[in-house]
PDB file of N, CA and C in Angstrom:
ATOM      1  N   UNK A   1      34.267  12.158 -42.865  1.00  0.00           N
ATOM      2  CA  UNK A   1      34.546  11.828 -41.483  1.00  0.00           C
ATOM      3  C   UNK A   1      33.460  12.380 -40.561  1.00  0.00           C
ATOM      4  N   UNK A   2      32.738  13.743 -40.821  1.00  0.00           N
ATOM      5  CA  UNK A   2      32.198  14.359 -39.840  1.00  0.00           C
ATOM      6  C   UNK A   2      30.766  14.025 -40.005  1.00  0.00           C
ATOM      7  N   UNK A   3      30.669  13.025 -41.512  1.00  0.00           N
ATOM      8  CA  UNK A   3      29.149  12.650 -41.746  1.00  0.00           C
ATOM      9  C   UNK A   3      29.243  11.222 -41.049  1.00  0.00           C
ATOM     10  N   UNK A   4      30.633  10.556 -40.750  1.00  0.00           N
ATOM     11  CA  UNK A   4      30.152   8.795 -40.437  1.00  0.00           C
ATOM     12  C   UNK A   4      30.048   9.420 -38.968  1.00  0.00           C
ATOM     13  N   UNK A   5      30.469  10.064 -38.057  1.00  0.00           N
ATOM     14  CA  UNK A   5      30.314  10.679 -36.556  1.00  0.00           C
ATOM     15  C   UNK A   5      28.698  11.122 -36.816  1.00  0.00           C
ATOM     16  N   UNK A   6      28.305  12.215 -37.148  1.00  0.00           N
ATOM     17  CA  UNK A   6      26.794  11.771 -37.289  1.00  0.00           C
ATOM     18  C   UNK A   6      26.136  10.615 -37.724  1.00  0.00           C
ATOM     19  N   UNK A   7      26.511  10.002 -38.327  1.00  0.00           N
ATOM     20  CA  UNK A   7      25.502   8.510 -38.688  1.00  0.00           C
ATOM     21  C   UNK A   7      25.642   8.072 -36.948  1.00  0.00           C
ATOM     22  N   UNK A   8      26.919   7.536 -36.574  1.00  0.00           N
ATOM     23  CA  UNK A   8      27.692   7.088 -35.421  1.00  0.00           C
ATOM     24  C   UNK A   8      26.497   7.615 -34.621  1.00  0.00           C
ATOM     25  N   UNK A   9      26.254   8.482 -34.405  1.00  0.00           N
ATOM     26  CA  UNK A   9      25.777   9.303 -33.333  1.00  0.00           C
ATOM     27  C   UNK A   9      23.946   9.054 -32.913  1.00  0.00           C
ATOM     28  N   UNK A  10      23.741   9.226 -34.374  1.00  0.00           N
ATOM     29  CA  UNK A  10      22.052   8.555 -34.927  1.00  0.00           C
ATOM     30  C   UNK A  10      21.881   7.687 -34.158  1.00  0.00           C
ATOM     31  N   UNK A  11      23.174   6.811 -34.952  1.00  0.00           N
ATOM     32  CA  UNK A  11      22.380   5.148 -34.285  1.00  0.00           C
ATOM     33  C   UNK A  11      22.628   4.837 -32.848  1.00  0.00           C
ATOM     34  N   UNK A  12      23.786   5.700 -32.340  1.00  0.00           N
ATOM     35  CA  UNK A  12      23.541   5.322 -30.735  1.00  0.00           C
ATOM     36  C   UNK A  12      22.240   5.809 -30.245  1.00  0.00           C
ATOM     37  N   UNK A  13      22.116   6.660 -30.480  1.00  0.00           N
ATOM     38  CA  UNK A  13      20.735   7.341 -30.089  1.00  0.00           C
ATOM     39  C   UNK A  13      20.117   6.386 -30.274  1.00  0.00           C
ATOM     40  N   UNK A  14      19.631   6.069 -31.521  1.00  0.00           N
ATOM     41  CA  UNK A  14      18.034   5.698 -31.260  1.00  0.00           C
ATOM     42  C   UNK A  14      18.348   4.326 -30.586  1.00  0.00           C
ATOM     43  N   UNK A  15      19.685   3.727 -30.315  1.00  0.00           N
ATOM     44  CA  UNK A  15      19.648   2.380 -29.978  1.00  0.00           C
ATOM     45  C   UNK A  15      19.650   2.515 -28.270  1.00  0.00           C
ATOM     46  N   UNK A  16      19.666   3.395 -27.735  1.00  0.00           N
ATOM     47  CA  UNK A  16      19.769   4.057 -26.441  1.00  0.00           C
ATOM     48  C   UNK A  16      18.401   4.309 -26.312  1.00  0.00           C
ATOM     49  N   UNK A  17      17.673   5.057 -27.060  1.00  0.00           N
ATOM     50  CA  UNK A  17      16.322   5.159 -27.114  1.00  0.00           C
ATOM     51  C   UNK A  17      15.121   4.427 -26.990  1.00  0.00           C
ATOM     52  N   UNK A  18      15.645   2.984 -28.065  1.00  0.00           N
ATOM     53  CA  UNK A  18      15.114   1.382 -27.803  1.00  0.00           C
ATOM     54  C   UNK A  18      14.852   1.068 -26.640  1.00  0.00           C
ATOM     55  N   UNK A  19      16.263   0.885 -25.848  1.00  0.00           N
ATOM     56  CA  UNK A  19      16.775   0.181 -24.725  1.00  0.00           C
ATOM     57  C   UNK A  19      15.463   0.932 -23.793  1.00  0.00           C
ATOM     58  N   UNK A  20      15.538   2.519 -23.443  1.00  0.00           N
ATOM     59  CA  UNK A  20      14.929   3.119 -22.724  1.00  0.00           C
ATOM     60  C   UNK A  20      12.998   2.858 -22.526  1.00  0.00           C
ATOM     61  N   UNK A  21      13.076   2.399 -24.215  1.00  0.00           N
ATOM     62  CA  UNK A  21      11.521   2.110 -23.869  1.00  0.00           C
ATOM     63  C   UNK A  21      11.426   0.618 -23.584  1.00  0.00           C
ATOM     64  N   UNK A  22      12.133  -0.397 -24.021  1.00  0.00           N
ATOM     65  CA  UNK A  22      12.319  -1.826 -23.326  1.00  0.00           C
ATOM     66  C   UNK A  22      11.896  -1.549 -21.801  1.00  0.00           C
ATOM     67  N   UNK A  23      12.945  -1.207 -21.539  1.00  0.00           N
ATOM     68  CA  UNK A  23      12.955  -1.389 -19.749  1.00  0.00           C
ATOM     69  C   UNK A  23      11.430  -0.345 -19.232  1.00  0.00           C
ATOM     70  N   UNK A  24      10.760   0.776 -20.374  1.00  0.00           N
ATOM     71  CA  UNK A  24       9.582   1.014 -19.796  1.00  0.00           C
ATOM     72  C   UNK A  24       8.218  -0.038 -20.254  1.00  0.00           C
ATOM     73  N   UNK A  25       8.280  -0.376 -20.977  1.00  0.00           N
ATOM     74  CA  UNK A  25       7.612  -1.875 -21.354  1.00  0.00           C
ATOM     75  C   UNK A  25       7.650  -2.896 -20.296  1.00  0.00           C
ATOM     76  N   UNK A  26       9.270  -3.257 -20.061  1.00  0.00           N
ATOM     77  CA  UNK A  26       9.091  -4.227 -18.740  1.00  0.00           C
ATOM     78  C   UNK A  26       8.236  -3.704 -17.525  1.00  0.00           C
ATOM     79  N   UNK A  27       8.229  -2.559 -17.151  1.00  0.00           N
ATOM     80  CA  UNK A  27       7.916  -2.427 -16.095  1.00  0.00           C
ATOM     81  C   UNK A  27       6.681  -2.308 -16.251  1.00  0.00           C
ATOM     82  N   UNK A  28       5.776  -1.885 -16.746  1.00  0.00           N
ATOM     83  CA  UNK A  28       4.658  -1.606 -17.325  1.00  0.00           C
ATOM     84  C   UNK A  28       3.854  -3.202 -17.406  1.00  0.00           C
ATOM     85  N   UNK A  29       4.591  -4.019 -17.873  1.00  0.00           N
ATOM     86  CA  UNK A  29       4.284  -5.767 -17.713  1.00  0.00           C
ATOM     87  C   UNK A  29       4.484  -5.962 -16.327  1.00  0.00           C
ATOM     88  N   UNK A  30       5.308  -5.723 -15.656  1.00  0.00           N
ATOM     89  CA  UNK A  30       5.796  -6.197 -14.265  1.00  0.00           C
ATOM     90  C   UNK A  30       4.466  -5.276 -13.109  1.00  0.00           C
ATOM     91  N   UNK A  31       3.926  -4.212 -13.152  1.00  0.00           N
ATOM     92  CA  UNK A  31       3.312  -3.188 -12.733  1.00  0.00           C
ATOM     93  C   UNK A  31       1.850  -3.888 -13.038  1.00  0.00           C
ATOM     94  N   UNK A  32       1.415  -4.302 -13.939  1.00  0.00           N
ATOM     95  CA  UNK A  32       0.281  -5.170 -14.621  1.00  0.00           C
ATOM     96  C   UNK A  32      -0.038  -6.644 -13.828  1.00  0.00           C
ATOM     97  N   UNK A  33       1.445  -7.153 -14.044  1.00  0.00           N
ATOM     98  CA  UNK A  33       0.996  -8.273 -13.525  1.00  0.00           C
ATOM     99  C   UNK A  33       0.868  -8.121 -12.053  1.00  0.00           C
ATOM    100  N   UNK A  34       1.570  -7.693 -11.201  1.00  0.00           N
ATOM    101  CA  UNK A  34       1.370  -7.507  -9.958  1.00  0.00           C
ATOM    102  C   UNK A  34      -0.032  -6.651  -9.579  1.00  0.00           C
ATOM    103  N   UNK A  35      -0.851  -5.756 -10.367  1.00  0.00           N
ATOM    104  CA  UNK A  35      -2.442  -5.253 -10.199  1.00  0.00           C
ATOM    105  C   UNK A  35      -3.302  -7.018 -10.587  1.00  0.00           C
ATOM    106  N   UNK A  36      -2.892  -7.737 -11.447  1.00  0.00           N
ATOM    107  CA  UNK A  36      -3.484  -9.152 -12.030  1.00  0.00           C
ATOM    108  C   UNK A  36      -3.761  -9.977 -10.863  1.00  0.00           C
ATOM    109  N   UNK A  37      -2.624 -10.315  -9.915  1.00  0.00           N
ATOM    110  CA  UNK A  37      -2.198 -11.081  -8.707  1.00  0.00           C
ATOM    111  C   UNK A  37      -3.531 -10.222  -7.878  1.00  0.00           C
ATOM    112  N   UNK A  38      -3.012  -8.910  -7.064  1.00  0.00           N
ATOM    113  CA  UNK A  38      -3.972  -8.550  -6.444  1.00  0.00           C
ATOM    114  C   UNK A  38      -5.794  -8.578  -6.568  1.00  0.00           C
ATOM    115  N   UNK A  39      -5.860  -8.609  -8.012  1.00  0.00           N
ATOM    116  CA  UNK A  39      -7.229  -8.646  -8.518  1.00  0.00           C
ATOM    117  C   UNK A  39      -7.994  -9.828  -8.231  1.00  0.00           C
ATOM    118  N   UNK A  40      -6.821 -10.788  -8.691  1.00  0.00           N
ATOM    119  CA  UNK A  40      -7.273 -12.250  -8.225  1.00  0.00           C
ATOM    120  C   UNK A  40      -7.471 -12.455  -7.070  1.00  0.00           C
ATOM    121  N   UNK A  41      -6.962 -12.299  -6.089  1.00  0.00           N
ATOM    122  CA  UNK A  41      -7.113 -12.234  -4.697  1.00  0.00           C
ATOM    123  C   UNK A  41      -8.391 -11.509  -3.940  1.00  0.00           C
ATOM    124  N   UNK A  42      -8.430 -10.329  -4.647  1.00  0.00           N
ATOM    125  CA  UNK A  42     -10.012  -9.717  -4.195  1.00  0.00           C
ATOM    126  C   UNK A  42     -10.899 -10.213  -4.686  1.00  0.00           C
ATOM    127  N   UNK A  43     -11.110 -10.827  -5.614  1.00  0.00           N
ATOM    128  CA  UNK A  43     -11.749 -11.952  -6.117  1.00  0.00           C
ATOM    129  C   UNK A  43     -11.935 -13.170  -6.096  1.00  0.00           C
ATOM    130  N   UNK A  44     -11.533 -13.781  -4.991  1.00  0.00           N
ATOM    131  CA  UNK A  44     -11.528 -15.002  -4.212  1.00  0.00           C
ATOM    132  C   UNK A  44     -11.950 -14.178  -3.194  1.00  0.00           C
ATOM    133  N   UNK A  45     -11.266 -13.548  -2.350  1.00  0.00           N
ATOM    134  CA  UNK A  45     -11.836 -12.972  -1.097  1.00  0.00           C
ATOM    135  C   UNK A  45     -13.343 -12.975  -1.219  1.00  0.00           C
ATOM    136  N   UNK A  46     -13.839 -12.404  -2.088  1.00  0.00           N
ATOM    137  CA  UNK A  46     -14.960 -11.793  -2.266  1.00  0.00           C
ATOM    138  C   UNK A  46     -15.716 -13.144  -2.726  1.00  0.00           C
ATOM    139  N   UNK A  47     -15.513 -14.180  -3.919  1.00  0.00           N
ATOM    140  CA  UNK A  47     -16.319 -14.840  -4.145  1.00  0.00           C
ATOM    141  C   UNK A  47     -16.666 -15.972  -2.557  1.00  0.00           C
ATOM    142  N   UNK A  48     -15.581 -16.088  -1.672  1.00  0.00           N
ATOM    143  CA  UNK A  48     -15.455 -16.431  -0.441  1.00  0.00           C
ATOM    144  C   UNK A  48     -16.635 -15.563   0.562  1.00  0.00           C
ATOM    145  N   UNK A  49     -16.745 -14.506   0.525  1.00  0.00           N
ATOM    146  CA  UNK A  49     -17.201 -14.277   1.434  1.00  0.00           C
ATOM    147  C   UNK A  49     -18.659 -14.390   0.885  1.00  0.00           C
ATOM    148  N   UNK A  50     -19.082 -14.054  -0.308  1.00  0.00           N
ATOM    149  CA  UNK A  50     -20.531 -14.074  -0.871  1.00  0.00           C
ATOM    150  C   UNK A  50     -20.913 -15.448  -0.450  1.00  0.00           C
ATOM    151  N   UNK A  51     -20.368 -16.704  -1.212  1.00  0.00           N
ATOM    152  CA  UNK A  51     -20.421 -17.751  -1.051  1.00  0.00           C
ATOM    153  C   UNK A  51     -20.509 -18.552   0.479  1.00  0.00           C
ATOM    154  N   UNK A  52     -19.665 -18.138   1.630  1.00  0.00           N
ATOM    155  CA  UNK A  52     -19.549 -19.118   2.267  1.00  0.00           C
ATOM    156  C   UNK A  52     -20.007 -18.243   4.045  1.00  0.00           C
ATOM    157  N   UNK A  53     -20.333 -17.060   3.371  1.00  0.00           N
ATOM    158  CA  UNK A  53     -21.062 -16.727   4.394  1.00  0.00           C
ATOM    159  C   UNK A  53     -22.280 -16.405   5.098  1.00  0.00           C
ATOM    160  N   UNK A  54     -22.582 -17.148   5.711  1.00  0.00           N
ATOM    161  CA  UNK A  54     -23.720 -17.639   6.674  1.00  0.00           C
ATOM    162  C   UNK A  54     -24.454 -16.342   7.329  1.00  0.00           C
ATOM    163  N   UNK A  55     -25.354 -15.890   6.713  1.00  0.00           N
ATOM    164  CA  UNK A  55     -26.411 -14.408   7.956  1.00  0.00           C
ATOM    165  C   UNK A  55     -27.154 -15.071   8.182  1.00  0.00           C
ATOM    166  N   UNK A  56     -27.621 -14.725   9.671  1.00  0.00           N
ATOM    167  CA  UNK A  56     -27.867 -15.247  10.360  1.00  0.00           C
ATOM    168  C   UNK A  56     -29.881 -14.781   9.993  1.00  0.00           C
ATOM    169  N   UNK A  57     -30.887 -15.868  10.454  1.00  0.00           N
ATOM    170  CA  UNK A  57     -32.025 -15.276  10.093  1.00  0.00           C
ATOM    171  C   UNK A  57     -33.068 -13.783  10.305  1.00  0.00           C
ATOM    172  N   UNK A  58     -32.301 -13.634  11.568  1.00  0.00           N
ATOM    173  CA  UNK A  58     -33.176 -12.055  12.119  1.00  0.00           C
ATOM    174  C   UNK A  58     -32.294 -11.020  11.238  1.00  0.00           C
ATOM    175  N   UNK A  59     -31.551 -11.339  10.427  1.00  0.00           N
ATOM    176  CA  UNK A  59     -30.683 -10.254  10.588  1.00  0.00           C
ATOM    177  C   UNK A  59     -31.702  -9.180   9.001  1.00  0.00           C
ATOM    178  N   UNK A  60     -31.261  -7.935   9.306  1.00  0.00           N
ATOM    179  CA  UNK A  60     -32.306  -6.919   8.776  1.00  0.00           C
ATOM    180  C   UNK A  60     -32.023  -7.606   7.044  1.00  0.00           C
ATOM    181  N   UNK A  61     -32.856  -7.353   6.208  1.00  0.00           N
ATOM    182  CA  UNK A  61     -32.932  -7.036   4.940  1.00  0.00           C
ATOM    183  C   UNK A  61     -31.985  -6.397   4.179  1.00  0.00           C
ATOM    184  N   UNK A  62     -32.280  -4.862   5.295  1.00  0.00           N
ATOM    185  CA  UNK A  62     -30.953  -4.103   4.198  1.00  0.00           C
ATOM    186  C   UNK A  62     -29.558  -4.056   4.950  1.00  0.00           C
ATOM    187  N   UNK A  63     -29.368  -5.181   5.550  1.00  0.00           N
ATOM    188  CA  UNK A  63     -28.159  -5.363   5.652  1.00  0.00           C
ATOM    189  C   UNK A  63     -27.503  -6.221   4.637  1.00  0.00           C
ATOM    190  N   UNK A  64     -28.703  -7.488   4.665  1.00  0.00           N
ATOM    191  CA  UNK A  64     -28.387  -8.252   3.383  1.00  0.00           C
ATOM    192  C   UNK A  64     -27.874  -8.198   2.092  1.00  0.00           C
ATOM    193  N   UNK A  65     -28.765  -6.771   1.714  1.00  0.00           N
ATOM    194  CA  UNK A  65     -28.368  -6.549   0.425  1.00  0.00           C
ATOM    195  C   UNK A  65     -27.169  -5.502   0.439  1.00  0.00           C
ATOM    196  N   UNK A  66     -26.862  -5.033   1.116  1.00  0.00           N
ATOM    197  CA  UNK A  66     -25.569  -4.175   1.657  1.00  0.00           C
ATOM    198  C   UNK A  66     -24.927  -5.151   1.515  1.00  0.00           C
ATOM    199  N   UNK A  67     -24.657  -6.280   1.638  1.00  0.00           N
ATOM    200  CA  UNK A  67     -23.750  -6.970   1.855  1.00  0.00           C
ATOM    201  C   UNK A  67     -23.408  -7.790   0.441  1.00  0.00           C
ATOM    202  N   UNK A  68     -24.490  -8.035   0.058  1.00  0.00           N
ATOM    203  CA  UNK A  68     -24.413  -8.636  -1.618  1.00  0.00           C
ATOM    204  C   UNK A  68     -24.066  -7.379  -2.497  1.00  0.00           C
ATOM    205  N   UNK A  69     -24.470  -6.631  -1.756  1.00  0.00           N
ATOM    206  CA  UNK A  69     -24.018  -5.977  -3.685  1.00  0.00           C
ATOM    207  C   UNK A  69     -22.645  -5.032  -3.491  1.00  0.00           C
ATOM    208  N   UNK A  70     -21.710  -5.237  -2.307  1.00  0.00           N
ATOM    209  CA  UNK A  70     -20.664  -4.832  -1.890  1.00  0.00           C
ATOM    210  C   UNK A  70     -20.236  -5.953  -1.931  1.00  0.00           C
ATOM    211  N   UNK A  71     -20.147  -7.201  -1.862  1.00  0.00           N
ATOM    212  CA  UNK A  71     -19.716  -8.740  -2.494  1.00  0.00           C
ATOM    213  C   UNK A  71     -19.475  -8.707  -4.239  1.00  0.00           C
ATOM    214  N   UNK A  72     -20.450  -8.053  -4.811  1.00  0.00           N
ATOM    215  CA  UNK A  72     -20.357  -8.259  -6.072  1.00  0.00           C
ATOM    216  C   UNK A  72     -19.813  -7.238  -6.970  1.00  0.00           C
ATOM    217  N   UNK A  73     -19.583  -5.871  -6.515  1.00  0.00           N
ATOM    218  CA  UNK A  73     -19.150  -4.791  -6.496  1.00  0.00           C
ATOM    219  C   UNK A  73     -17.738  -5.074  -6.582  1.00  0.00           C
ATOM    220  N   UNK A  74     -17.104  -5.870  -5.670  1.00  0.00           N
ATOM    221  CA  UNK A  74     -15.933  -6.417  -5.328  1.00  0.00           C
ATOM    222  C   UNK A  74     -15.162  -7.138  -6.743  1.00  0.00           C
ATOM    223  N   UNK A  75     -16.626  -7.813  -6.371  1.00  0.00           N
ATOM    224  CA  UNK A  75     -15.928  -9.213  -7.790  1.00  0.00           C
ATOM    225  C   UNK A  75     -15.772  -8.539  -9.313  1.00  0.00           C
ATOM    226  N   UNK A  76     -17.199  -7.610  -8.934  1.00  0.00           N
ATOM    227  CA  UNK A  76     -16.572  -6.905 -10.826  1.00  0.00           C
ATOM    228  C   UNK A  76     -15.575  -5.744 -10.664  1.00  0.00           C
ATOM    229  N   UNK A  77     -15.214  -5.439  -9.707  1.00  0.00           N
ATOM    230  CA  UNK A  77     -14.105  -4.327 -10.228  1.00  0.00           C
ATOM    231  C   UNK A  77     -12.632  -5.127  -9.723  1.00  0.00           C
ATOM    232  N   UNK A  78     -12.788  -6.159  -9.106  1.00  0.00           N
ATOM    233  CA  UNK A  78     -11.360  -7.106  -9.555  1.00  0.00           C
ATOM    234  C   UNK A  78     -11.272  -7.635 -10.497  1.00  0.00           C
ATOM    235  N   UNK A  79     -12.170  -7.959 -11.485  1.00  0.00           N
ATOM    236  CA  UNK A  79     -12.651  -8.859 -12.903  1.00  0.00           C
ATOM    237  C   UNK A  79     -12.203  -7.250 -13.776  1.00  0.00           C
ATOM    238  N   UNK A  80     -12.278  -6.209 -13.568  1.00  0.00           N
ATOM    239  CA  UNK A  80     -12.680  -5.189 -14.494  1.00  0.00           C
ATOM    240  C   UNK A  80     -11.618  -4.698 -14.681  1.00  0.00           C
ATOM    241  N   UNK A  81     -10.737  -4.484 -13.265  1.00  0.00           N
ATOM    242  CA  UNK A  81      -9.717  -3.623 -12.950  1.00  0.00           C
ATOM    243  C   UNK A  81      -8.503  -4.688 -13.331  1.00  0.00           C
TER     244      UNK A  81
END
């Protein structure tokens, strides 16, 4: 009797134990995909602004490249991240 109450006991456990890492798995997927969404988004932003924005001709050099490689900076650590 006092060995089927330990078996009993085992298997709630570890089946309690399961459950506990399920629901940390889900969230861990759910936590992922929502960094995925945002990534994508800074990554349009960014291929948007590289792409479709217009400097103007006087404008300095090293602003230019300030501006490209903080454009692309963008795109690989939303691609990365």
């Amino acid at each position: 009797m006092l060995a089927q109450d330990k078996d009993s006991l085992k298997a709630t456990l570890q089946t309690k134990a399961l459950q506990i890492r399920e629901r940390e798995l889900n969230l861990f997927h759910d936590s992922l995909s929502a960094v995925g969404t945002q990534a994508a988004l800074f990554a349009g932003f960014a291929f948007g602004a590289f792409v479709e924005f217009d400097i103007p001709g006087e404008t300095h050099q090293g602003w230019v490249a300030v501006f490209a490689i903080s454009a692309v900076l963008t795109l690989v650590d939303s691609c990365a991240g």
